[in-house]
C-alpha atoms as a PDB file:
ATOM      1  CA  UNK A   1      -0.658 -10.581 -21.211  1.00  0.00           C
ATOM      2  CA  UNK A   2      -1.154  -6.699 -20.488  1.00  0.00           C
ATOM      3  CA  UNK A   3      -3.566  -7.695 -17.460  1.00  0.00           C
ATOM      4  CA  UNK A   4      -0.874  -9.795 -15.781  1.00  0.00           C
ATOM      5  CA  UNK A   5       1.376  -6.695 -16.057  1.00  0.00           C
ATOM      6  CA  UNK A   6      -0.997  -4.481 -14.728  1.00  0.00           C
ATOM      7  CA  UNK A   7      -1.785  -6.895 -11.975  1.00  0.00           C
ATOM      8  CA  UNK A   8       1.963  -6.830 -11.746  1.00  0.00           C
ATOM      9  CA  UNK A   9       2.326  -3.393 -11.350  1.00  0.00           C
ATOM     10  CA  UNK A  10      -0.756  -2.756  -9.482  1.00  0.00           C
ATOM     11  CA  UNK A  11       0.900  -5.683  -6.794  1.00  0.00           C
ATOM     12  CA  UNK A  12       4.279  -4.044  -6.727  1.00  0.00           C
ATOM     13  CA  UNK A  13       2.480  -0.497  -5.762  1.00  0.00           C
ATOM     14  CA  UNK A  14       0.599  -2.572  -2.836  1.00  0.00           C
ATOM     15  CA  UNK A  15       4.019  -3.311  -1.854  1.00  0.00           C
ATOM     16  CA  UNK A  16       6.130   0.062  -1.681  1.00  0.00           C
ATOM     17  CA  UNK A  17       2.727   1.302   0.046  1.00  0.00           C
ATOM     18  CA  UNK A  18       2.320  -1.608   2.771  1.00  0.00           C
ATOM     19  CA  UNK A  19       5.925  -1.721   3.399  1.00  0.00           C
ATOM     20  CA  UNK A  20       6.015   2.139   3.931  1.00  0.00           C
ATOM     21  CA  UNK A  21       2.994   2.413   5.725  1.00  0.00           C
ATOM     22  CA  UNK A  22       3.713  -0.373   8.537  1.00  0.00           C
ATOM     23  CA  UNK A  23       7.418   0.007   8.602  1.00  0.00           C
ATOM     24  CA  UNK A  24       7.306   3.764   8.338  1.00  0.00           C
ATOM     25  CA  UNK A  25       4.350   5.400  10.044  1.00  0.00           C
ATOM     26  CA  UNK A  26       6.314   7.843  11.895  1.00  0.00           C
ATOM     27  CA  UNK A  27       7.775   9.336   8.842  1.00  0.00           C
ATOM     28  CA  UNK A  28       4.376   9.097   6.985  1.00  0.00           C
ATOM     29  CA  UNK A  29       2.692  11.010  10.191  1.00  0.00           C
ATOM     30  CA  UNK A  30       5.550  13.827   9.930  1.00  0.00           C
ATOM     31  CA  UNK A  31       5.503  14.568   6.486  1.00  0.00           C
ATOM     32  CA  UNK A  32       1.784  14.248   6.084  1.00  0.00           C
ATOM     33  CA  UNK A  33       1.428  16.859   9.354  1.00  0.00           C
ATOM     34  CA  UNK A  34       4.215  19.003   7.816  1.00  0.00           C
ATOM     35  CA  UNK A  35       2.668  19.430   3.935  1.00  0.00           C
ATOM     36  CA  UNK A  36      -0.627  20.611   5.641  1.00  0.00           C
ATOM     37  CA  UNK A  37       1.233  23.109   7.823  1.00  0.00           C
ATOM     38  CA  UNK A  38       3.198  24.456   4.940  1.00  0.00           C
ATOM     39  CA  UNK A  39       0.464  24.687   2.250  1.00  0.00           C
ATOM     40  CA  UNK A  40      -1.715  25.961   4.572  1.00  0.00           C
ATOM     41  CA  UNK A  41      -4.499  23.227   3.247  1.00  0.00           C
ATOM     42  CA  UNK A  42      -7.689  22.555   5.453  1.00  0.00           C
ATOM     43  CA  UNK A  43      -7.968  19.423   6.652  1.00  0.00           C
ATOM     44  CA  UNK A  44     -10.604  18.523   9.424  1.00  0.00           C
ATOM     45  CA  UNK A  45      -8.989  15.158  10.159  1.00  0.00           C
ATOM     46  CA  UNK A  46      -5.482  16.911  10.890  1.00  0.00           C
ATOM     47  CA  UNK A  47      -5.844  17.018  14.407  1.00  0.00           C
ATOM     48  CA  UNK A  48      -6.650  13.069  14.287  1.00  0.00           C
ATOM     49  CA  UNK A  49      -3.467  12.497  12.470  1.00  0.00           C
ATOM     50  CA  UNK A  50      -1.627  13.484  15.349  1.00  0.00           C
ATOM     51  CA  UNK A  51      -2.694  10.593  17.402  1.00  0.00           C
ATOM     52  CA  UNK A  52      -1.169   7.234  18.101  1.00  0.00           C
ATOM     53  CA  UNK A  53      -4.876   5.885  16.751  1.00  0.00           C
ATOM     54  CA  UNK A  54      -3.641   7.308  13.167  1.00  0.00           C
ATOM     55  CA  UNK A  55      -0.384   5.655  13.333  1.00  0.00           C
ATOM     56  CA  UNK A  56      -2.114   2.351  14.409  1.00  0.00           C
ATOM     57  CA  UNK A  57      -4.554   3.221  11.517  1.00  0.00           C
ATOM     58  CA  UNK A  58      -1.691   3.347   8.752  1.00  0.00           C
ATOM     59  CA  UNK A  59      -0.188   0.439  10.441  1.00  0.00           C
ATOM     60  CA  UNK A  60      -3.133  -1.293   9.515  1.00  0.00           C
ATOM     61  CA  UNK A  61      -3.348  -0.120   6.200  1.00  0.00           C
ATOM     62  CA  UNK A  62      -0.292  -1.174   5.504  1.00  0.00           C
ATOM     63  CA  UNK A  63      -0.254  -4.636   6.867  1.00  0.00           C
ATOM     64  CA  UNK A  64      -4.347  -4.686   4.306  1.00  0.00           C
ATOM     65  CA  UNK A  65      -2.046  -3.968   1.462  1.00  0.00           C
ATOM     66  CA  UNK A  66       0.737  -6.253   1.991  1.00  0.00           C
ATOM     67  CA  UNK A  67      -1.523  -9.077   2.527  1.00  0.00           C
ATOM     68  CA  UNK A  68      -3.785  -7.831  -1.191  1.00  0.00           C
ATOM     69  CA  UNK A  69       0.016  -7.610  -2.707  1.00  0.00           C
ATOM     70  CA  UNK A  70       0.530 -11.022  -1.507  1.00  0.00           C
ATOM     71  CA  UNK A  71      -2.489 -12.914  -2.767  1.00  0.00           C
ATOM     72  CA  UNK A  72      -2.217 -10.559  -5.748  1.00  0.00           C
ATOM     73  CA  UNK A  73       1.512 -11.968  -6.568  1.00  0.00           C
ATOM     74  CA  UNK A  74       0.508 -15.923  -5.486  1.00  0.00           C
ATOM     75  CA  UNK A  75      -2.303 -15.582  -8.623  1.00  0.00           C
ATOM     76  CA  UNK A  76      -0.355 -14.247 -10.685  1.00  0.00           C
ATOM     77  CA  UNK A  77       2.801 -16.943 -10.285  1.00  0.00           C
ATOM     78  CA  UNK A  78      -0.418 -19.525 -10.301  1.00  0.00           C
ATOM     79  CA  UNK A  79      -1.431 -17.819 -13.851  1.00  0.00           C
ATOM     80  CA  UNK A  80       2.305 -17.437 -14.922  1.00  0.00           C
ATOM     81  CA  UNK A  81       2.779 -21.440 -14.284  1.00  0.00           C
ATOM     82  CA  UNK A  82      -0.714 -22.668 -15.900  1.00  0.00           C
ATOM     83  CA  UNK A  83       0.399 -20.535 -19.288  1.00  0.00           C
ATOM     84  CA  UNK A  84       3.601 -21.872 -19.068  1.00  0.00           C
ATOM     85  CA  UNK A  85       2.069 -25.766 -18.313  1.00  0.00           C
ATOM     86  CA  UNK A  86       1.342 -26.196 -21.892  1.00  0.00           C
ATOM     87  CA  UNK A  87      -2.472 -26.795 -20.673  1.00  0.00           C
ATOM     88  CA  UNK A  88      -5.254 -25.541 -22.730  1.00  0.00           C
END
């Protein structure tokens, strides 16, 4: 029983992170860009993230994690209706 609520958590973070990541990469972009600016943080990779190719990249990332949050919540409602079958 914990396992299926750690799956269940685990697939509910794929899901606030897909959705936000290929619904939102403008805002991701922005902020990420902005809290290396203000901190002052090295980053060699910064001047990549101002690209299209990195918004295309977290699009990606996020449409990767929606899909593992998918199959990740079909198993689980597949384990969820074998326990509740009654079969050994």
């Amino acid at each position: 029983m914990v396992r299926i609520v750690v799956a269940s958590v685990v697939g509910l973070f794929c899901l606030i992170v897909g959705f936000s990541a290929a619904f939102k990469p403008y805002q991701i972009q922005k902020s990420t860009i902005d809290y290396h600016i203000k901190y002052k943080i090295y980053n060699p990779s910064l001047d990549w993230m101002k690209t299209k190719n990195y918004i295309l990249w977290l699009r990606l990332a996020g449409i990767v994690s929606l899909a593992a949050s998918s199959l990740m919540f079909y198993v689980l409602y597949r384990i969820m209706r074998e326990l509740n079958s009654g079969k050994p």
